[in-house]
PDB file of N, CA and C in Angstrom:
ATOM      1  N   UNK A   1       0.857  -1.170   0.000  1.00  0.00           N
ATOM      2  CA  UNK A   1       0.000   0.000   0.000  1.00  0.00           C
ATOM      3  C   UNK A   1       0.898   1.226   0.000  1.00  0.00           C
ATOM      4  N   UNK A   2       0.545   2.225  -0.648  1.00  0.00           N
ATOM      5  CA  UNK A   2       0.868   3.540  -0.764  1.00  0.00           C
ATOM      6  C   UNK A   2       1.320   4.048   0.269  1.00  0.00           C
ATOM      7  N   UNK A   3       2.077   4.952   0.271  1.00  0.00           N
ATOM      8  CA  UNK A   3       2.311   6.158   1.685  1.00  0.00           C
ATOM      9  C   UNK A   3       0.829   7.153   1.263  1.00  0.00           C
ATOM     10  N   UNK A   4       0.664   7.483   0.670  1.00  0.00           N
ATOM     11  CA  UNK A   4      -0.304   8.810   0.282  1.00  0.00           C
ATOM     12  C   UNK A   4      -1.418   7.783   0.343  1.00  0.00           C
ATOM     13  N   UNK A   5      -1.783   6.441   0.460  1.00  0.00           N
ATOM     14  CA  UNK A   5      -3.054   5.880   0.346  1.00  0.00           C
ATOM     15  C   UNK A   5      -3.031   6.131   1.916  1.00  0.00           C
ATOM     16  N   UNK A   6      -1.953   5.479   2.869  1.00  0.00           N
ATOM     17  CA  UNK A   6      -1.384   4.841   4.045  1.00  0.00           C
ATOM     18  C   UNK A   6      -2.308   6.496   4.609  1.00  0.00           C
ATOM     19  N   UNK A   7      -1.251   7.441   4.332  1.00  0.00           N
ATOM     20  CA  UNK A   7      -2.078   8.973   5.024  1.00  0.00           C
ATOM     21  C   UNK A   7      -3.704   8.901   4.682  1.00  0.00           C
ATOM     22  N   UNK A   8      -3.770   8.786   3.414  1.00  0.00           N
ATOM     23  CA  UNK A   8      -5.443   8.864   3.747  1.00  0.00           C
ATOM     24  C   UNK A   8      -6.269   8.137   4.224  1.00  0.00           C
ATOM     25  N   UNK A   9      -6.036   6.913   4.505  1.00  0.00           N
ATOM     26  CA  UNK A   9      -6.988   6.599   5.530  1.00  0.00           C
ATOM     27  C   UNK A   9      -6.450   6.995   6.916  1.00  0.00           C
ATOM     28  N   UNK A  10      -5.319   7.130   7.274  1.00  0.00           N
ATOM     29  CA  UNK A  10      -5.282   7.994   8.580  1.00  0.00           C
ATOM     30  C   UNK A  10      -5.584   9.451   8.912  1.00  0.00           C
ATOM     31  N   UNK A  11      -6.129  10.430   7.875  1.00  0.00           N
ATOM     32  CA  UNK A  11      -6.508  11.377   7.859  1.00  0.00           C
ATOM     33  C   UNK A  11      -7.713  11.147   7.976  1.00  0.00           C
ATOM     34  N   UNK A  12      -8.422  10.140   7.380  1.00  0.00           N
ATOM     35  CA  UNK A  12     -10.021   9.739   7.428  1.00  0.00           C
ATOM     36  C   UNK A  12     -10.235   9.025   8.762  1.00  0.00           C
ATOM     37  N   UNK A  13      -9.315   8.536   9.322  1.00  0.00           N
ATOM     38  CA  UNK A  13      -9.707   8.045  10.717  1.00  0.00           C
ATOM     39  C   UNK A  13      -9.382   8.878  11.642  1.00  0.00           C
ATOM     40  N   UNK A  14      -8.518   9.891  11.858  1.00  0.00           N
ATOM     41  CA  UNK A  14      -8.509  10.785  12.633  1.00  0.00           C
ATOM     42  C   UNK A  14      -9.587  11.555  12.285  1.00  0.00           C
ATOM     43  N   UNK A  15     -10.534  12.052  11.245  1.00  0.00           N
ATOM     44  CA  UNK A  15     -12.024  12.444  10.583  1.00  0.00           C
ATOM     45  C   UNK A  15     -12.458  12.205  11.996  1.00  0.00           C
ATOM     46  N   UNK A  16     -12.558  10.688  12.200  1.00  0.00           N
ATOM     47  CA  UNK A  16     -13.904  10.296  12.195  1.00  0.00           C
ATOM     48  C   UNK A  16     -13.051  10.252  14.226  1.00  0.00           C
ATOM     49  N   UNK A  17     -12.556  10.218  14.662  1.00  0.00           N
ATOM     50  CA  UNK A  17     -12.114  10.283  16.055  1.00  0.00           C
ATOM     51  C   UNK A  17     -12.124  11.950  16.097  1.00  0.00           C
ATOM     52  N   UNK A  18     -11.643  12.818  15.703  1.00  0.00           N
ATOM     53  CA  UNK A  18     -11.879  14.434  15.857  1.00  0.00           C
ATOM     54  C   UNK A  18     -13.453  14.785  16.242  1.00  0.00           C
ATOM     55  N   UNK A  19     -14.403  13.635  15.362  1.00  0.00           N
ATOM     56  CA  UNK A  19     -15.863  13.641  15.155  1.00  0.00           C
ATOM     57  C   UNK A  19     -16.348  13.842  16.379  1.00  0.00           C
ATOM     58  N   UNK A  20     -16.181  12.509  16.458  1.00  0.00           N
ATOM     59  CA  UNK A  20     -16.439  12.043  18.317  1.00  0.00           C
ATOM     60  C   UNK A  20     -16.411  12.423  19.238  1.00  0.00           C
ATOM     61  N   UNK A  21     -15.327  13.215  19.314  1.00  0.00           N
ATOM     62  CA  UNK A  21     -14.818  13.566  20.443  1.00  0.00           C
ATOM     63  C   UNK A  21     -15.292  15.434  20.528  1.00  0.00           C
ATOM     64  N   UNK A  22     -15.692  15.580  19.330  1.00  0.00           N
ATOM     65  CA  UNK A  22     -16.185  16.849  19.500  1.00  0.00           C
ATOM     66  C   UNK A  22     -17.789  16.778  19.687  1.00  0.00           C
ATOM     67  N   UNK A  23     -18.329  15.440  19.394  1.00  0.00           N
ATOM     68  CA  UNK A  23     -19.777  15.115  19.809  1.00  0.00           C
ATOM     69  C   UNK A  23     -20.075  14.758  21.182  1.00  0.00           C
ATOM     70  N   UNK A  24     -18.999  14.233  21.777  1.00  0.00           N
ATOM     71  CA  UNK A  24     -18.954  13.632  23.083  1.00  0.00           C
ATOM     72  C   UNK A  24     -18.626  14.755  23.824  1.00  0.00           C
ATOM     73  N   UNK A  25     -18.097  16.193  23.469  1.00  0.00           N
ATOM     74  CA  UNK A  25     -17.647  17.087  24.056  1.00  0.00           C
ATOM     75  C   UNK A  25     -18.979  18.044  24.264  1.00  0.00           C
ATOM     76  N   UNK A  26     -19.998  18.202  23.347  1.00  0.00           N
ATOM     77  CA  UNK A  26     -20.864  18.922  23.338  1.00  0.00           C
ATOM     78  C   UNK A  26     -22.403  18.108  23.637  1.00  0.00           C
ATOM     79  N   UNK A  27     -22.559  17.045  23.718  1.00  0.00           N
ATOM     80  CA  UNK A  27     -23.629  16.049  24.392  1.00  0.00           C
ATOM     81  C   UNK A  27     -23.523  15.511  25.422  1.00  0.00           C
ATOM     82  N   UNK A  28     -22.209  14.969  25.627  1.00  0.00           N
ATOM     83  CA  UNK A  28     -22.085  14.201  26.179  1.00  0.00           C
ATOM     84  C   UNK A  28     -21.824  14.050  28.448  1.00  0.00           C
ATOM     85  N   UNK A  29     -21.233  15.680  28.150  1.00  0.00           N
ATOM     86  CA  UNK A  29     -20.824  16.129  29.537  1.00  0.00           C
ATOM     87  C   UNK A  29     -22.070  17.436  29.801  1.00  0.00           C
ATOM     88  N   UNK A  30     -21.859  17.222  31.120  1.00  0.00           N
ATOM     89  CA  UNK A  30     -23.138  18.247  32.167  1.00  0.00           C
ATOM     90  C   UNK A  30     -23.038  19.742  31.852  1.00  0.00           C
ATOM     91  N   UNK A  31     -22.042  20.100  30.828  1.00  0.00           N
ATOM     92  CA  UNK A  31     -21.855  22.158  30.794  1.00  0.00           C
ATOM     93  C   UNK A  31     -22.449  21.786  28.965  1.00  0.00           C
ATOM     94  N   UNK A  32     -22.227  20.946  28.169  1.00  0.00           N
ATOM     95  CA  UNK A  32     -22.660  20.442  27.262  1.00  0.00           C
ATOM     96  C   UNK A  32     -24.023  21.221  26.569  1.00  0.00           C
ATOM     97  N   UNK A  33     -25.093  21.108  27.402  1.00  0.00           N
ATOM     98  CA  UNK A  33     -26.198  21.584  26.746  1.00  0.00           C
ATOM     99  C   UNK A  33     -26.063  23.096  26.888  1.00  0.00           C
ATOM    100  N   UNK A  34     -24.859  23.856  27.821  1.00  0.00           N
ATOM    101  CA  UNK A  34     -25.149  24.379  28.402  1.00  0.00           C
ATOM    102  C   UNK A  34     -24.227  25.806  27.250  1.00  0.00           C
ATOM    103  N   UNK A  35     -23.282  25.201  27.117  1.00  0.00           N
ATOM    104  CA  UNK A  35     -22.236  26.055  26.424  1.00  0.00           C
ATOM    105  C   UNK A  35     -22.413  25.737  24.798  1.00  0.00           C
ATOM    106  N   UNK A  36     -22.904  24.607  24.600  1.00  0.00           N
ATOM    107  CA  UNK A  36     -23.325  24.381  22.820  1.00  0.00           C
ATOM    108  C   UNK A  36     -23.379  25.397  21.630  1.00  0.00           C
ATOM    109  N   UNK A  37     -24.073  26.426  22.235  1.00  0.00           N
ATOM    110  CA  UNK A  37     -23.796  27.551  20.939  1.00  0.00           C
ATOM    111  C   UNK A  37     -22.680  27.998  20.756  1.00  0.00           C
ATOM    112  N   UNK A  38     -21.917  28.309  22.288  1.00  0.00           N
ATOM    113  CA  UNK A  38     -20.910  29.117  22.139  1.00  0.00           C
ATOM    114  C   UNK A  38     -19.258  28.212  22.101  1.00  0.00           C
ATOM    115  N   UNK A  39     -19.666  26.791  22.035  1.00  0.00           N
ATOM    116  CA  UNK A  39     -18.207  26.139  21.916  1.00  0.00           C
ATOM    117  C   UNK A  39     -18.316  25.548  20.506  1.00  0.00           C
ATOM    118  N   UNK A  40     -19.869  25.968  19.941  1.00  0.00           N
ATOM    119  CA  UNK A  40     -19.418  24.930  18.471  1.00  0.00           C
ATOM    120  C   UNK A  40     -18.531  25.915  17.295  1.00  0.00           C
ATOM    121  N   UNK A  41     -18.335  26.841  17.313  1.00  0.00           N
ATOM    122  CA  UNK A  41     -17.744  27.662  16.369  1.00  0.00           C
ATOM    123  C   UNK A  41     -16.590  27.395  16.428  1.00  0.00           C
ATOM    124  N   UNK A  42     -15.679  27.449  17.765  1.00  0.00           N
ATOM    125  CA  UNK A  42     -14.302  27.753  17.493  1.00  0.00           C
ATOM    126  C   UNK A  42     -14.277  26.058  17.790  1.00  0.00           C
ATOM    127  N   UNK A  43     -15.020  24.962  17.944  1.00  0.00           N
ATOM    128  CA  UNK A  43     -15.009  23.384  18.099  1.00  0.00           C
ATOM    129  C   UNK A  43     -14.449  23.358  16.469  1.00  0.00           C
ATOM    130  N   UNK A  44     -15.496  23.241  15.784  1.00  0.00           N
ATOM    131  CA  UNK A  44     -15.434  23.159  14.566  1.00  0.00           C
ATOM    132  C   UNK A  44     -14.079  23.500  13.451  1.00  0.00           C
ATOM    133  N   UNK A  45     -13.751  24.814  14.143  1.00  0.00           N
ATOM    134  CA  UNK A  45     -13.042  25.639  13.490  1.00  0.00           C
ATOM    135  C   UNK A  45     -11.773  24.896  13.419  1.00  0.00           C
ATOM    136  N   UNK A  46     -11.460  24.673  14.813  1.00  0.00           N
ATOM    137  CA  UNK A  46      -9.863  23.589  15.229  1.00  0.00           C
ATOM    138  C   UNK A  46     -10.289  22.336  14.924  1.00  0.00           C
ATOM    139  N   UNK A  47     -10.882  21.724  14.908  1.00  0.00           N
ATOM    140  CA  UNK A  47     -10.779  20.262  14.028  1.00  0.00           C
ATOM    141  C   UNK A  47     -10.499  20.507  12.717  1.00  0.00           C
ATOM    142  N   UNK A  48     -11.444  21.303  11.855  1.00  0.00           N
ATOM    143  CA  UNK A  48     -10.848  21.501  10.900  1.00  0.00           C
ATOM    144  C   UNK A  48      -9.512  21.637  10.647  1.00  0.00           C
ATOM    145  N   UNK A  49      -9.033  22.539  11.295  1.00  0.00           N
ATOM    146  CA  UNK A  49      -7.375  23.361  11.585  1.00  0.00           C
ATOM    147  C   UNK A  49      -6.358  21.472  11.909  1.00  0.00           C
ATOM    148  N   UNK A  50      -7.034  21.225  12.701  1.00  0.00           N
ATOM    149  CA  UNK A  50      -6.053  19.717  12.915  1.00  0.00           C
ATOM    150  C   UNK A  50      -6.054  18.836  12.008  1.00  0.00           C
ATOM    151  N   UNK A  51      -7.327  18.445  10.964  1.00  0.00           N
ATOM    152  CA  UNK A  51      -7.570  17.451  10.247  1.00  0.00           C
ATOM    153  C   UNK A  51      -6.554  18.076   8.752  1.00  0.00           C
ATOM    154  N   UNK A  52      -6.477  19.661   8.305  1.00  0.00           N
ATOM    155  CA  UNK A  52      -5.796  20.071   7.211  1.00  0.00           C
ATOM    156  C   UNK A  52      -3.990  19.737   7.997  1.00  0.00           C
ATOM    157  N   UNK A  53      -3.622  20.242   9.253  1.00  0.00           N
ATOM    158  CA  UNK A  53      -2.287  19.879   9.281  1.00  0.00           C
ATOM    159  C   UNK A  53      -1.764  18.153   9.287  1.00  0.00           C
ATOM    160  N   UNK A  54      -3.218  17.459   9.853  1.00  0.00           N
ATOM    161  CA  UNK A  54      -2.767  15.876   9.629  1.00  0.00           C
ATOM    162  C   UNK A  54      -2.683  15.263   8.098  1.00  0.00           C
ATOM    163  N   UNK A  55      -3.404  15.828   7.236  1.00  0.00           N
ATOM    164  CA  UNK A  55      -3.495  15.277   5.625  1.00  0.00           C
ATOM    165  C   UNK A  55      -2.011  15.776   5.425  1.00  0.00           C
ATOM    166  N   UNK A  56      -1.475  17.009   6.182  1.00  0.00           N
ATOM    167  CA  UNK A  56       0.310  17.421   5.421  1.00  0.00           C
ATOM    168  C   UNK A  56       0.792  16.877   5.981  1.00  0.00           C
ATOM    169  N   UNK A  57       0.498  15.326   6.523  1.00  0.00           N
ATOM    170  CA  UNK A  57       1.767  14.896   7.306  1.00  0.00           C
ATOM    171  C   UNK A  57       2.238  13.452   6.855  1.00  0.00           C
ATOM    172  N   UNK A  58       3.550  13.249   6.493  1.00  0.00           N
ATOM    173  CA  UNK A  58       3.982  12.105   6.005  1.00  0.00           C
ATOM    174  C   UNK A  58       3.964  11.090   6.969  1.00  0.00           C
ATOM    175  N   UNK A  59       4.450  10.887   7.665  1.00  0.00           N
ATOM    176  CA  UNK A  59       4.014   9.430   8.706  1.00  0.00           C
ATOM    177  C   UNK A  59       3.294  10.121  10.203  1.00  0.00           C
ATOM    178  N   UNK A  60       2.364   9.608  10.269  1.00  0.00           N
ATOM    179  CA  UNK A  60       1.439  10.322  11.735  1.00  0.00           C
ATOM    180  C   UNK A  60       1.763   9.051  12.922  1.00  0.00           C
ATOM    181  N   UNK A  61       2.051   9.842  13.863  1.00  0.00           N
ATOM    182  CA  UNK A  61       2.406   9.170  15.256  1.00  0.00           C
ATOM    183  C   UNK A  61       1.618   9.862  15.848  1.00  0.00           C
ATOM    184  N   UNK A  62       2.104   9.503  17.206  1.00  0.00           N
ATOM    185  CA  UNK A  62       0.895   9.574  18.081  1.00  0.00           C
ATOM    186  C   UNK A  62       1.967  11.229  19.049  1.00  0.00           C
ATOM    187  N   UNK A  63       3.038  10.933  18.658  1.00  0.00           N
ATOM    188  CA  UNK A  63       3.929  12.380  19.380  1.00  0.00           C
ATOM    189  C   UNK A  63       3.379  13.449  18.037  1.00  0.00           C
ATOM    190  N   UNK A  64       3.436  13.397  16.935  1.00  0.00           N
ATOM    191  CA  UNK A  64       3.281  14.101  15.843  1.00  0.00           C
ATOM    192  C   UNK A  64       1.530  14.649  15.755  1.00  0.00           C
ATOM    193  N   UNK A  65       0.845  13.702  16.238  1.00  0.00           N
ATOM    194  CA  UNK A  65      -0.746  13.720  16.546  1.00  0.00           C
ATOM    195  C   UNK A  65      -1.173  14.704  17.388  1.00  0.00           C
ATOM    196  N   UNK A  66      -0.680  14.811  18.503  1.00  0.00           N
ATOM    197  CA  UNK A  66      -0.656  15.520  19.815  1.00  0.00           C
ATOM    198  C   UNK A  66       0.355  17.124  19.727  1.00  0.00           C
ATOM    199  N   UNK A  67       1.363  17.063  18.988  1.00  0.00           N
ATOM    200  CA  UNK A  67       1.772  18.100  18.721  1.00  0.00           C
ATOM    201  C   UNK A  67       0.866  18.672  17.793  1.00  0.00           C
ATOM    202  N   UNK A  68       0.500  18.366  16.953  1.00  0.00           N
ATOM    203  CA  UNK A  68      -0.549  19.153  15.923  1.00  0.00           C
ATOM    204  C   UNK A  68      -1.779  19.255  16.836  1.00  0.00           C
ATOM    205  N   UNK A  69      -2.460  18.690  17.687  1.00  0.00           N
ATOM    206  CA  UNK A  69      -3.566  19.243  18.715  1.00  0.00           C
ATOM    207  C   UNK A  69      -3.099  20.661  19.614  1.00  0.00           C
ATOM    208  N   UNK A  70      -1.717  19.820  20.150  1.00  0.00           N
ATOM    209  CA  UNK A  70      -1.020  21.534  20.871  1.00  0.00           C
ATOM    210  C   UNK A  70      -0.990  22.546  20.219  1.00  0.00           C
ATOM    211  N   UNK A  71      -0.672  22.251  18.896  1.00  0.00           N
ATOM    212  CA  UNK A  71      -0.617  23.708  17.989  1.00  0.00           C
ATOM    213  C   UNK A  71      -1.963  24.177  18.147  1.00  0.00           C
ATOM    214  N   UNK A  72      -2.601  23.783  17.654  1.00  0.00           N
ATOM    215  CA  UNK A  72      -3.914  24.117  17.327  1.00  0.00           C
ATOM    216  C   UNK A  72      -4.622  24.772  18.415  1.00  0.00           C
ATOM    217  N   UNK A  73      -4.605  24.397  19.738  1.00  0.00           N
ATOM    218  CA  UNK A  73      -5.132  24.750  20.731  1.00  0.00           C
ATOM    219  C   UNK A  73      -4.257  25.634  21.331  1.00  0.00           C
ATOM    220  N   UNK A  74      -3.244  26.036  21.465  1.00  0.00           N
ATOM    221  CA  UNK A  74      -2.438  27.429  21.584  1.00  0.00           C
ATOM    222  C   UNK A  74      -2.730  28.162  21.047  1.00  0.00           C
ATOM    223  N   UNK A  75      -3.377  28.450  19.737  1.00  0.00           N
ATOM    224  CA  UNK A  75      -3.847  29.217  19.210  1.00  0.00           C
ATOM    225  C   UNK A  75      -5.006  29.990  19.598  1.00  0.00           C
ATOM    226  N   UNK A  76      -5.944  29.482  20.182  1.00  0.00           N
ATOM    227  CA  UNK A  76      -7.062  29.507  20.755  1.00  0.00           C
ATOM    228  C   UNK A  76      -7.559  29.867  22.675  1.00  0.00           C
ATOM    229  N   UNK A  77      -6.075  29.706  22.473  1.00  0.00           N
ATOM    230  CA  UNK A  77      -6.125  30.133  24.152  1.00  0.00           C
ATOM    231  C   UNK A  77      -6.083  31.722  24.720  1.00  0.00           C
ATOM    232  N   UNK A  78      -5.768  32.238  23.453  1.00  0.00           N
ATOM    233  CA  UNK A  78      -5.956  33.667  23.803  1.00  0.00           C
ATOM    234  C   UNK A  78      -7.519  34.096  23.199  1.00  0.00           C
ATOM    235  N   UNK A  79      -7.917  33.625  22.640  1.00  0.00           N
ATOM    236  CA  UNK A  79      -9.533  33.940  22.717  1.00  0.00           C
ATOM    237  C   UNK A  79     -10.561  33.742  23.857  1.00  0.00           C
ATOM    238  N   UNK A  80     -10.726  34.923  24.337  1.00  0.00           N
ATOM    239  CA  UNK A  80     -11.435  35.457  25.613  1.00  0.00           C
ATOM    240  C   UNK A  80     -12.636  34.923  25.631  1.00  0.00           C
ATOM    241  N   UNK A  81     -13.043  34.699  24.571  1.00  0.00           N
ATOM    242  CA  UNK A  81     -14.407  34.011  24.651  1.00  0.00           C
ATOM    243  C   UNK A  81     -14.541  32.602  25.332  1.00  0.00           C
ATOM    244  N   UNK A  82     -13.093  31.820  24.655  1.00  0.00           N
ATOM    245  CA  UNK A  82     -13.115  30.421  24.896  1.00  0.00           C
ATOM    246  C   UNK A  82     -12.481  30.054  26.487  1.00  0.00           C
ATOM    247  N   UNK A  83     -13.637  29.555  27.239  1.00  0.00           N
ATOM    248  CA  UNK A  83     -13.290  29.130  28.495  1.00  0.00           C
ATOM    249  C   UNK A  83     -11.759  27.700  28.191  1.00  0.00           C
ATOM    250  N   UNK A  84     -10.954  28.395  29.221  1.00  0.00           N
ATOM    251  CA  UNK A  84      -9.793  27.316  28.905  1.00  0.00           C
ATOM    252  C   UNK A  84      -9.727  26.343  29.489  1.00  0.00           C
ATOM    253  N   UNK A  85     -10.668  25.694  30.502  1.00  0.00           N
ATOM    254  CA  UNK A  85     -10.934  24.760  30.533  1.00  0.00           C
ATOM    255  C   UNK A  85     -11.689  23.942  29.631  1.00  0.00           C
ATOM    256  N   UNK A  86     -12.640  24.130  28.732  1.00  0.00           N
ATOM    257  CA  UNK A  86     -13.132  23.745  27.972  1.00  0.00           C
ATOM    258  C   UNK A  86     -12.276  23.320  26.746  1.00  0.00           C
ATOM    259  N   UNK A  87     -11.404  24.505  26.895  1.00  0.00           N
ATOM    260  CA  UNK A  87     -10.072  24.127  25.858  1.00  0.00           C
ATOM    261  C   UNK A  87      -9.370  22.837  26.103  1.00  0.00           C
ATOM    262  N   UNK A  88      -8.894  22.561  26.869  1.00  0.00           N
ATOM    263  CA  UNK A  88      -8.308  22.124  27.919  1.00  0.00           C
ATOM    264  C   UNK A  88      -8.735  20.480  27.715  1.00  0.00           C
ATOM    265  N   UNK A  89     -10.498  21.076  28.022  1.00  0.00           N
ATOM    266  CA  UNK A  89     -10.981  19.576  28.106  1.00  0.00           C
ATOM    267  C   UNK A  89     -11.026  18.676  26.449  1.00  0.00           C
ATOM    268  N   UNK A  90     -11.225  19.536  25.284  1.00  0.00           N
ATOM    269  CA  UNK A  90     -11.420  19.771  24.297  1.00  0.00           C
ATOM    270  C   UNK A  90      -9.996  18.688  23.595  1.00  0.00           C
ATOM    271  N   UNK A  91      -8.596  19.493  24.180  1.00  0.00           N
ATOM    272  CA  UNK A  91      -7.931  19.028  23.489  1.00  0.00           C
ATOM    273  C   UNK A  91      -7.814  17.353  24.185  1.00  0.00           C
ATOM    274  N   UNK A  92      -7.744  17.343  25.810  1.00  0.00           N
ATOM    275  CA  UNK A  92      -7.319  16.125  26.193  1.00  0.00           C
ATOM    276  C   UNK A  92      -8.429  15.384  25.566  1.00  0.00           C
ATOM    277  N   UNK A  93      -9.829  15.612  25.501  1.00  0.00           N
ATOM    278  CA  UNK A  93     -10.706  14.366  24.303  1.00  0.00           C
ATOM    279  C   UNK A  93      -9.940  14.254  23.275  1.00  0.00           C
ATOM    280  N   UNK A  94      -9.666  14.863  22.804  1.00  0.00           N
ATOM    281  CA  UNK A  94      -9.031  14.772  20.957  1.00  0.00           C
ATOM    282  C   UNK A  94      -7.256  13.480  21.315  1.00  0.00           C
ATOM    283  N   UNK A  95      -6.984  13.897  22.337  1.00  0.00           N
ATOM    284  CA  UNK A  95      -5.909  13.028  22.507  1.00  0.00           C
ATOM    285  C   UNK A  95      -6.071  11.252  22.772  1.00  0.00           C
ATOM    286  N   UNK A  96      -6.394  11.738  23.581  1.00  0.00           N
ATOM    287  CA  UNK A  96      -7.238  10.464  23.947  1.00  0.00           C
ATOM    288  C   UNK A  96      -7.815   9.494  23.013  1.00  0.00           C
ATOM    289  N   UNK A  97      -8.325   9.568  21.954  1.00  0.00           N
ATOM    290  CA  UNK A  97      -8.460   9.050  20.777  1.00  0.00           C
ATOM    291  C   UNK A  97      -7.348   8.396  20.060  1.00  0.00           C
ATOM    292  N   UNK A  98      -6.152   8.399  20.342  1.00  0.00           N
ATOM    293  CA  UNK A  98      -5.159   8.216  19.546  1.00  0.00           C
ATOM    294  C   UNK A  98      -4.908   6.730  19.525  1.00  0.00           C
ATOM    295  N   UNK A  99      -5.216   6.043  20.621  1.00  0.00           N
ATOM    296  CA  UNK A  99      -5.093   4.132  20.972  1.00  0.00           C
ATOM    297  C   UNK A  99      -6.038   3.593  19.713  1.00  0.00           C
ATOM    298  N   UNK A 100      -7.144   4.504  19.367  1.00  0.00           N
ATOM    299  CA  UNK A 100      -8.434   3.938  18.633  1.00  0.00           C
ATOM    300  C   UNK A 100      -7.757   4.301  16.985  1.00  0.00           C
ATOM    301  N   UNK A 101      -7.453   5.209  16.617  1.00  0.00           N
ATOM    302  CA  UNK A 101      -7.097   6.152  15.501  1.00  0.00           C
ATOM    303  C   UNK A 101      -5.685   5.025  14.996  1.00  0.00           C
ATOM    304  N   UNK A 102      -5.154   4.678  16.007  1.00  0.00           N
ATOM    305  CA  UNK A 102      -3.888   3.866  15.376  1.00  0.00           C
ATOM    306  C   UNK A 102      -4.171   2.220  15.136  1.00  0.00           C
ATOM    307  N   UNK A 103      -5.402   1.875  15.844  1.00  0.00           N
ATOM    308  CA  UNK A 103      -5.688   0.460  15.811  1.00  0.00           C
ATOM    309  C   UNK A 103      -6.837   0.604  14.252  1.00  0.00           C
ATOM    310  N   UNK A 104      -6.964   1.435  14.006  1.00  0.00           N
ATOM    311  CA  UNK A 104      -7.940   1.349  12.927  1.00  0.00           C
ATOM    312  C   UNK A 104      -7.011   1.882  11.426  1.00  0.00           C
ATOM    313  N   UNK A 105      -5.833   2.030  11.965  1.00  0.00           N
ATOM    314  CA  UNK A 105      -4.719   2.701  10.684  1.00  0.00           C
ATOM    315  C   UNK A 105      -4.148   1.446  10.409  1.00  0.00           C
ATOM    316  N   UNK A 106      -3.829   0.901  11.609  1.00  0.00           N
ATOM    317  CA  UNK A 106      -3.241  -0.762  11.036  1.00  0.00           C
ATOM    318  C   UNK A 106      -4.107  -1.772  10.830  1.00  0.00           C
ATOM    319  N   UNK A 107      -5.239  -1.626  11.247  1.00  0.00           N
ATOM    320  CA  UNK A 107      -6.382  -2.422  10.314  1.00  0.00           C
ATOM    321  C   UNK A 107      -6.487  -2.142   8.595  1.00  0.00           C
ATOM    322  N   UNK A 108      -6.501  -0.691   8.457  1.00  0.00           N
ATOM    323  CA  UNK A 108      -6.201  -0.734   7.032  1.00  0.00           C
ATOM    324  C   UNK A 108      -5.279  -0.624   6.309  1.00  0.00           C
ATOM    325  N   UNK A 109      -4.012  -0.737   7.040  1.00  0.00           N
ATOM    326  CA  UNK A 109      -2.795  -0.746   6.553  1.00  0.00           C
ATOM    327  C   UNK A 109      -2.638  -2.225   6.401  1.00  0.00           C
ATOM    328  N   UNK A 110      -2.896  -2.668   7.753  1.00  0.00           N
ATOM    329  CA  UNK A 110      -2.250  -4.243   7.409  1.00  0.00           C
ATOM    330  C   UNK A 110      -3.878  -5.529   7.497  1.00  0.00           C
ATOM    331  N   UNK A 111      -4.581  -5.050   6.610  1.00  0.00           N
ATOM    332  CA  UNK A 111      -5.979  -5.582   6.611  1.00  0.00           C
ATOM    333  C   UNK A 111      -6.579  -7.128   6.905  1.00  0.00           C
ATOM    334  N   UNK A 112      -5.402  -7.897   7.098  1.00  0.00           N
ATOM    335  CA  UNK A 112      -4.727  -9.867   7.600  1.00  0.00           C
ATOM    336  C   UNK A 112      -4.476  -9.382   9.374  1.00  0.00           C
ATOM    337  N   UNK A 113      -4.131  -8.600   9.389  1.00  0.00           N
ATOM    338  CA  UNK A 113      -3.683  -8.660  10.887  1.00  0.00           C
ATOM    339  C   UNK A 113      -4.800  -8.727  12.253  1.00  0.00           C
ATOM    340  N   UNK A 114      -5.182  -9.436  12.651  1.00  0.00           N
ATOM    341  CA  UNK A 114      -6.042  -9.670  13.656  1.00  0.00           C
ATOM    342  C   UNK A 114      -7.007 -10.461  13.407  1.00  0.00           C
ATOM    343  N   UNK A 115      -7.508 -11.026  12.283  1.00  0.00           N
ATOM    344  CA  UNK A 115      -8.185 -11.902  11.535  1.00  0.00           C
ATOM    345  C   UNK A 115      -7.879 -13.254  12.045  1.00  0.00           C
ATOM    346  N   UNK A 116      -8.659 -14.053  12.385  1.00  0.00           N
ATOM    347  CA  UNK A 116      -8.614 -15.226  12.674  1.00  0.00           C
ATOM    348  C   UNK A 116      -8.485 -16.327  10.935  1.00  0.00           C
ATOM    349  N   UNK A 117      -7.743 -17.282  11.250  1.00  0.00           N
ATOM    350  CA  UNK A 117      -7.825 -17.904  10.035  1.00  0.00           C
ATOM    351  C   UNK A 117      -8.416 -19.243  10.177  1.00  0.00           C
TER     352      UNK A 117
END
């Protein structure tokens, strides 16, 4: 398999873990219903921002994963609007994802591996 195939499905699985974790961030916890209008803009905004620096990245790790979340969320910490705990909580969901994001990269990287025969 490709390197540029290899990235895109790890850009598409970090997609779909960024997803989550920004659904689980805004449903899922007790400030949730509470802050919803005002965390989905700049939510949105940085996933986006993380999912364009993960497609530029030639091999994604899980140190390389987390540095591109730090970026992203430094950015955002000087916006007065955005409670930094929420930030905070925001990025450690997005991290946290990374055990799931890498078991589903070597599923489609190495598509025999875990398969019973």
């Amino acid at each position: 398999m490709g390197t540029k195939k290899k990235l895109g499905i790890g850009a598409g699985l970090a997609a779909v873990a960024v997803a989550a974790a920004g659904i689980y961030f805004l449903y899922g916890t007790k400030k949730g219903a509470k802050t919803r209008k005002q965390i989905r803009g700049w939510m949105l905004k940085a996933k986006g921002e993380i999912l364009e620096k993960m497609e530029n990245m030639k091999d994604l790790s899980e140190e390389a994963y987390d540095k591109i979340i730090d970026e992203v969320s430094a950015k955002y910490k000087v916006v007065k609007s955005i409670d930094k705990k929420d930030l905070e909580q925001f990025a450690k969901e997005l991290k946290s994802h990374w055990k799931d994001i890498k078991k589903e990269m070597d599923k489609k990287i190495n598509p025999k591996k875990g398969k019973r025969k």
